[in-house]
N, C-alpha and C. Protein backbone atom coordinates (compact mmCIF):
# COMPACT_ATOMS: atom_id res chain seq x y z
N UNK A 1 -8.64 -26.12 -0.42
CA UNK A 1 -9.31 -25.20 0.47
C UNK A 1 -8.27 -24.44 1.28
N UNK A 2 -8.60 -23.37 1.34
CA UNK A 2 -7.31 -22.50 1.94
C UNK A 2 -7.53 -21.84 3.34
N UNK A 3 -7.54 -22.35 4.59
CA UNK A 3 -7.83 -21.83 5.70
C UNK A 3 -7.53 -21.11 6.11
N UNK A 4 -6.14 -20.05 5.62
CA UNK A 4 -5.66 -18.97 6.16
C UNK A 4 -6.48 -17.68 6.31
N UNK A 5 -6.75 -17.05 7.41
CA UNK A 5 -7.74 -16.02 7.61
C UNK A 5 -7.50 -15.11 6.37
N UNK A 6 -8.54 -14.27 5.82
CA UNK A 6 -7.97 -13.18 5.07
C UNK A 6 -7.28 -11.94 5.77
N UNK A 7 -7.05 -11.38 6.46
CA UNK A 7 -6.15 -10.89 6.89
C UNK A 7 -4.53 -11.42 6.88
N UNK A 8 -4.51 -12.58 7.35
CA UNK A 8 -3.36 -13.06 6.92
C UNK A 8 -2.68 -13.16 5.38
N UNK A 9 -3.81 -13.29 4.97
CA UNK A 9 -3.57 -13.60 3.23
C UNK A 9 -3.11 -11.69 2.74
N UNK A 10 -3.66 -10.74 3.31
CA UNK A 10 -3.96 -9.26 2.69
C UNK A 10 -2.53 -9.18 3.49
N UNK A 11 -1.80 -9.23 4.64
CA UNK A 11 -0.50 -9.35 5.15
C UNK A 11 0.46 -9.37 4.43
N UNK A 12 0.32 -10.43 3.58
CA UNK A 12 1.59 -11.22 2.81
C UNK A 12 1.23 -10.55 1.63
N UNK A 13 0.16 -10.83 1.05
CA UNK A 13 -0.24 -9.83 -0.37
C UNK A 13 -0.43 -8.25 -1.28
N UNK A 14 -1.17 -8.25 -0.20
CA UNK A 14 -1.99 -6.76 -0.42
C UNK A 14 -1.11 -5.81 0.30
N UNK A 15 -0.79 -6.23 1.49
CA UNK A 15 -0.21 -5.08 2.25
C UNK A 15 1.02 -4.05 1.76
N UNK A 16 2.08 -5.30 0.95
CA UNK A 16 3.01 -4.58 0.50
C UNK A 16 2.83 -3.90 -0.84
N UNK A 17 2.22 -4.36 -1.87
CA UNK A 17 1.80 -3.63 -2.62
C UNK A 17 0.78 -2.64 -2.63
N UNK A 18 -0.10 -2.04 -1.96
CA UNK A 18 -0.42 -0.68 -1.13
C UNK A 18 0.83 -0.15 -0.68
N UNK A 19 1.15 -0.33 -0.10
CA UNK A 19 2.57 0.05 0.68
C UNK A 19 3.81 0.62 -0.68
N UNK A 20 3.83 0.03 -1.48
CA UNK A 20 4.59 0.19 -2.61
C UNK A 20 3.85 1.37 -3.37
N UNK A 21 2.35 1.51 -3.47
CA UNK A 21 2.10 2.27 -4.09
C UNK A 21 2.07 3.92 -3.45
N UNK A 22 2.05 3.54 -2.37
CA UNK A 22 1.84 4.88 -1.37
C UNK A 22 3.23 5.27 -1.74
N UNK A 23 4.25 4.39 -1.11
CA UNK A 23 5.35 5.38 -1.37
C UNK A 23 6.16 6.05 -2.74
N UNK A 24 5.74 4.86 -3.91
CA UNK A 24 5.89 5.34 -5.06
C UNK A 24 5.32 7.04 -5.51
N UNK A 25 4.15 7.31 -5.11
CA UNK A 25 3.72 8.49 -5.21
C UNK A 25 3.20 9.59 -4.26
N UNK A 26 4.67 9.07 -2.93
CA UNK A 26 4.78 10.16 -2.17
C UNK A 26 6.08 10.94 -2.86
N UNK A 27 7.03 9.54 -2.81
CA UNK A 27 8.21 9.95 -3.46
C UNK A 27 7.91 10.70 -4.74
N UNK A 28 7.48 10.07 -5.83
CA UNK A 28 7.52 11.12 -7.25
C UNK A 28 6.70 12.32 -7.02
N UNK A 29 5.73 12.14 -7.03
CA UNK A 29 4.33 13.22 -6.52
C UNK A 29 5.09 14.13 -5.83
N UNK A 30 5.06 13.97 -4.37
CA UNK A 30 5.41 15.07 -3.31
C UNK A 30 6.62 15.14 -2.68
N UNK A 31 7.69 14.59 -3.29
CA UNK A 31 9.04 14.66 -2.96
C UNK A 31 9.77 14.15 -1.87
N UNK A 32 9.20 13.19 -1.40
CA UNK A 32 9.21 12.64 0.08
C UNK A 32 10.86 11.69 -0.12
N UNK A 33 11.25 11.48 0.64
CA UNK A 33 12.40 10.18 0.88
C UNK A 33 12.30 9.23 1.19
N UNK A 34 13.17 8.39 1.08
CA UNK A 34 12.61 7.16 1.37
C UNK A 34 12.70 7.28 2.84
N UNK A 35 13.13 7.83 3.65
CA UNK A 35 13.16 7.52 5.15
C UNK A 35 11.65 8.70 5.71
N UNK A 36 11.33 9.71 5.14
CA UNK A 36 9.98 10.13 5.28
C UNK A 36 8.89 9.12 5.27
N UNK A 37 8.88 8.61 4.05
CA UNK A 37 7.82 7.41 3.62
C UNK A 37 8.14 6.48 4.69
N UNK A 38 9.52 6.09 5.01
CA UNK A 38 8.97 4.89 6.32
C UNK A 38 8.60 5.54 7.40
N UNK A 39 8.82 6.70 7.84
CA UNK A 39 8.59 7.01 9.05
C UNK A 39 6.74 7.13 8.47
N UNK A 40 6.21 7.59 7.63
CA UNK A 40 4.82 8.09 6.94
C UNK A 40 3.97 6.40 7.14
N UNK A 41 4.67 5.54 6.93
CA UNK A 41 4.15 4.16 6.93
C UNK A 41 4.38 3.43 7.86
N UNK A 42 4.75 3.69 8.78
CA UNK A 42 5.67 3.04 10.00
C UNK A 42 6.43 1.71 9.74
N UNK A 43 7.16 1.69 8.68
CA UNK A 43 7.79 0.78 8.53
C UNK A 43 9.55 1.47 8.43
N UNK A 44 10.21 0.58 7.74
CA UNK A 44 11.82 0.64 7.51
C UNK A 44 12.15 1.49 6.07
N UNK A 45 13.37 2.30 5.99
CA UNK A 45 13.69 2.91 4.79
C UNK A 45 14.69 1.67 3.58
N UNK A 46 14.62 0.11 4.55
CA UNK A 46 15.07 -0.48 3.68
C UNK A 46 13.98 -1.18 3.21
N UNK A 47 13.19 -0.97 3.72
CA UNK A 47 11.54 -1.78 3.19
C UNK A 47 10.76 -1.07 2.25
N UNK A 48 10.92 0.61 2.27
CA UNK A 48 10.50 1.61 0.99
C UNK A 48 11.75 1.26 -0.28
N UNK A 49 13.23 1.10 0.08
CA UNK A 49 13.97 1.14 -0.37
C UNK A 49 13.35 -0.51 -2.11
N UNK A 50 12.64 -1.39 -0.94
CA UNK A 50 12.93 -2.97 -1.43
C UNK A 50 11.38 -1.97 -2.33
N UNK A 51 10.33 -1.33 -1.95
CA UNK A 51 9.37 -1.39 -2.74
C UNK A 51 9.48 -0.47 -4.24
N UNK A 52 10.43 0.41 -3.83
CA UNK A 52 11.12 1.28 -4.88
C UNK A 52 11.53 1.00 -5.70
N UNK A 53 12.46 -0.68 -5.95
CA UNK A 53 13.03 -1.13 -6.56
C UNK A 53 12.19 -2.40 -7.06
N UNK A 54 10.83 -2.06 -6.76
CA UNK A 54 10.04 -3.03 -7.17
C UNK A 54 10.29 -4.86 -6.83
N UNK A 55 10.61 -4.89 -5.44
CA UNK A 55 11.46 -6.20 -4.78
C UNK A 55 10.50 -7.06 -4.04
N UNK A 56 9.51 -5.87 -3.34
CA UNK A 56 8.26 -5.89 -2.62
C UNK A 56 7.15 -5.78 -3.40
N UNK A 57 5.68 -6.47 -3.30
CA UNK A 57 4.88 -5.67 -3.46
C UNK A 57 4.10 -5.40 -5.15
N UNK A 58 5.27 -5.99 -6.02
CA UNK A 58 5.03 -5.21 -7.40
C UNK A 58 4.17 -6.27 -8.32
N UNK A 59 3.83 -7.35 -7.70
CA UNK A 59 2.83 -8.52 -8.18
C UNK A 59 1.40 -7.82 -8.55
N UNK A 60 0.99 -7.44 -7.08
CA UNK A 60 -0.45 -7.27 -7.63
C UNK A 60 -0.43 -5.82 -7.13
N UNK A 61 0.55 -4.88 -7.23
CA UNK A 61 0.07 -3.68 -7.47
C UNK A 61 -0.52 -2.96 -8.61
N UNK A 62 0.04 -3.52 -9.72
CA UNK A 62 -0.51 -2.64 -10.72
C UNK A 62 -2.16 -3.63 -10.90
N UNK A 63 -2.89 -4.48 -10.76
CA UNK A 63 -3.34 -4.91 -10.53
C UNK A 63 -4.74 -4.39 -9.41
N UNK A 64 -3.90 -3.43 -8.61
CA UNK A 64 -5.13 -3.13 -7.41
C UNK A 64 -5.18 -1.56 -8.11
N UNK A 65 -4.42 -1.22 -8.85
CA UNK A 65 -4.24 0.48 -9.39
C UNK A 65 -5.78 0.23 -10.75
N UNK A 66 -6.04 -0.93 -11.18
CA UNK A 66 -6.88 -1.21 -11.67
C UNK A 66 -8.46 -1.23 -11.72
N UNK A 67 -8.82 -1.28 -10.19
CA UNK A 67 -9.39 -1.35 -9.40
C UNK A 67 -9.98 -0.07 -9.08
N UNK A 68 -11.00 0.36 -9.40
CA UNK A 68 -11.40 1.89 -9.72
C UNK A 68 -11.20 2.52 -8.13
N UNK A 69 -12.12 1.79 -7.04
CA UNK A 69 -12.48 2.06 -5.55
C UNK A 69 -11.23 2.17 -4.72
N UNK A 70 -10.33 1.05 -5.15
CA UNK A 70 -8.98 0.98 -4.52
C UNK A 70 -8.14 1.78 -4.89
N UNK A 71 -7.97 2.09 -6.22
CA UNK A 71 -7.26 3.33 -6.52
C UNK A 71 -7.65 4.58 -5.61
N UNK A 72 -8.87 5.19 -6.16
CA UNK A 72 -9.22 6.14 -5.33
C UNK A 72 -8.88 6.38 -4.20
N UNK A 73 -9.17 5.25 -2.96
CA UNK A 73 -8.80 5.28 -2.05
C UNK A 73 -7.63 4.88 -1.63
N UNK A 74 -6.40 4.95 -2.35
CA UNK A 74 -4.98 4.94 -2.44
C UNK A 74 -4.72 6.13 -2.39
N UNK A 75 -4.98 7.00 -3.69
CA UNK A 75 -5.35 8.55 -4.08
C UNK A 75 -5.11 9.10 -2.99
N UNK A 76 -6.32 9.18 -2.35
CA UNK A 76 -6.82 9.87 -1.25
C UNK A 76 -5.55 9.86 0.05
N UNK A 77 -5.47 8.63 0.24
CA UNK A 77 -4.71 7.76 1.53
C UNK A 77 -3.04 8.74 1.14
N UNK A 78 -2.41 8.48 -0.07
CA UNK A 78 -1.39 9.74 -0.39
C UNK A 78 -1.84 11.05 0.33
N UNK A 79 -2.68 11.69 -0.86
CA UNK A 79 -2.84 12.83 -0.21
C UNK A 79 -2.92 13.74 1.54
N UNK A 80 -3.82 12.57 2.01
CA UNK A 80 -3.87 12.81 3.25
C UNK A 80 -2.56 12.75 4.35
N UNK A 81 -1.86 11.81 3.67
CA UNK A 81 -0.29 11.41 4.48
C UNK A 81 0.57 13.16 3.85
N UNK A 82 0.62 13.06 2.79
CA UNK A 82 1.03 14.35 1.98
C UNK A 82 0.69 15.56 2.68
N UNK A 83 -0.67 15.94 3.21
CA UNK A 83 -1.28 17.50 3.29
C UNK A 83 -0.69 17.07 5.24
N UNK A 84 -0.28 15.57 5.45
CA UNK A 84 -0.40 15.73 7.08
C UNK A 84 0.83 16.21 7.56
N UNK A 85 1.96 16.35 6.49
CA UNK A 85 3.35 16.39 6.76
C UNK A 85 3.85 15.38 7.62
N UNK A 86 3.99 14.41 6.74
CA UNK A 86 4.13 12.82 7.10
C UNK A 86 3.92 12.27 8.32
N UNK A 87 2.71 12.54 8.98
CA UNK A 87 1.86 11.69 10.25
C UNK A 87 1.34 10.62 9.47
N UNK A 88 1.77 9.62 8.85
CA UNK A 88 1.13 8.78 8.27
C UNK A 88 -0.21 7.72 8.97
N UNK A 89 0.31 7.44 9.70
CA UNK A 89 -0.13 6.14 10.91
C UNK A 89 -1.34 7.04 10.90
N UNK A 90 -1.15 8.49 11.22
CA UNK A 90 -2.20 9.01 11.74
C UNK A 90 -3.59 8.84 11.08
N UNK A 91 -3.10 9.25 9.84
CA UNK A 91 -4.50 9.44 8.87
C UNK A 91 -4.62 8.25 7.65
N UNK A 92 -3.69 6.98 8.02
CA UNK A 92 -3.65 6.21 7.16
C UNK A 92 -4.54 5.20 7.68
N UNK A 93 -6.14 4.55 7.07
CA UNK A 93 -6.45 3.65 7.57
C UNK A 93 -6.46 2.43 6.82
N UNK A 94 -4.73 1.59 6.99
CA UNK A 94 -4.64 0.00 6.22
C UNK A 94 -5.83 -0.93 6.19
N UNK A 95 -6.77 -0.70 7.53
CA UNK A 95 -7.64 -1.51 7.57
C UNK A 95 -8.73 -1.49 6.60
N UNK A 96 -9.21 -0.68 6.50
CA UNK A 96 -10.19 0.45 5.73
C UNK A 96 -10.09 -0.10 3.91
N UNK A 97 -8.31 0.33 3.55
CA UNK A 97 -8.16 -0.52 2.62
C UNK A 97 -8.00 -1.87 1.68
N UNK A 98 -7.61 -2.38 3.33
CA UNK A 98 -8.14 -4.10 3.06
C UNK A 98 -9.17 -4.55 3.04
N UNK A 99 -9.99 -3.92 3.73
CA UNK A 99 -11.40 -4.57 3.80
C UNK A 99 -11.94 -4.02 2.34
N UNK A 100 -11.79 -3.41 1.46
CA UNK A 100 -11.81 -3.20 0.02
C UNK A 100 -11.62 -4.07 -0.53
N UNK A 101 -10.30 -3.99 -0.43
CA UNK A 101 -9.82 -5.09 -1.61
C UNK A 101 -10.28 -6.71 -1.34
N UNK A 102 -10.77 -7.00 -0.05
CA UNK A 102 -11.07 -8.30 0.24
C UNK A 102 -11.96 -8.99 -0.56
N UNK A 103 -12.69 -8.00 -1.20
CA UNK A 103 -13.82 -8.36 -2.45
C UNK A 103 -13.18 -9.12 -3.71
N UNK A 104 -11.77 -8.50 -3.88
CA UNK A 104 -10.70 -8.72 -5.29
C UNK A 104 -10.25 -10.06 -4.45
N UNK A 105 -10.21 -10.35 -3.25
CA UNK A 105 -9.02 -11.42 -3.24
C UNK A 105 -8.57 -12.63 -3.81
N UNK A 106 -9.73 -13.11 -4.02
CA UNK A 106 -9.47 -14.70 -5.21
C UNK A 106 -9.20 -14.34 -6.36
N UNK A 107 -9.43 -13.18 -6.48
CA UNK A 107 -8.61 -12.59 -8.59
C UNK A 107 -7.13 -12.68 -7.71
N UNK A 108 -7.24 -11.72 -6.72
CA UNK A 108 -5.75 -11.35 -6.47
C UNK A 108 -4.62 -13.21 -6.21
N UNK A 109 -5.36 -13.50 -5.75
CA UNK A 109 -4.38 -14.69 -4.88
C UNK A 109 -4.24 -15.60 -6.54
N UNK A 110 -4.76 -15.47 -7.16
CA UNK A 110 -4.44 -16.36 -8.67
C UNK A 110 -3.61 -15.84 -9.67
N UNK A 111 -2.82 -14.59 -9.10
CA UNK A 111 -1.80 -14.02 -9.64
C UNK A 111 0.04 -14.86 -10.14
């Protein structure tokens, strides 16, 4: 039995691979850097750097790209960081996307 809240679990799991996928196709897509994408994600350009190189994150991303609803709303979550000229935080809602994927989580966590 696993008592860890799901949030905690989407933290360690989910978070970085979203995170990996956003910046994967800010960078190819819309030409972004890796220090755009962290400032776009509010994280570090050595933390886009680790998802770039597939270090972070790359477990159950291709996995959530699978995922018709979550894709989409990955899709979207790009674009909007993209058309905002990297206000990411602004128009990015992580929460929004976890509470998605929280439906997948026992596929996900048996990875």
């Amino acid at each position: 039995m696993d008592l860890k809240p799901p949030c905690e679990v989407s933290v360690k799991l989910i978070l970085p691979a979203i995170r990996l996928l956003i910046a994967k196709n800010l960078i190819e897509k819309y030409g972004y850097t890796q220090t755009s994408v962290a400032k776009a994600l509010g994280t570090t350009q050595a933390a886009v750097s680790h998802y770039m190189r597939s270090k972070r994150g790359w477990k159950l991303s291709e996995k959530l790209m699978e995922m018709d609803d979550v894709r989409e709303l990955l899709e979207k979550a790009v674009k909007d960081i993209a058309e905002s000229k990297g206000c990411g935080a602004d128009v990015l809602n992580m929460c929004q996307i976890c509470r998605i994927t929280q439906k997948y989580l026992d596929r996900l966590k048996n990875l």
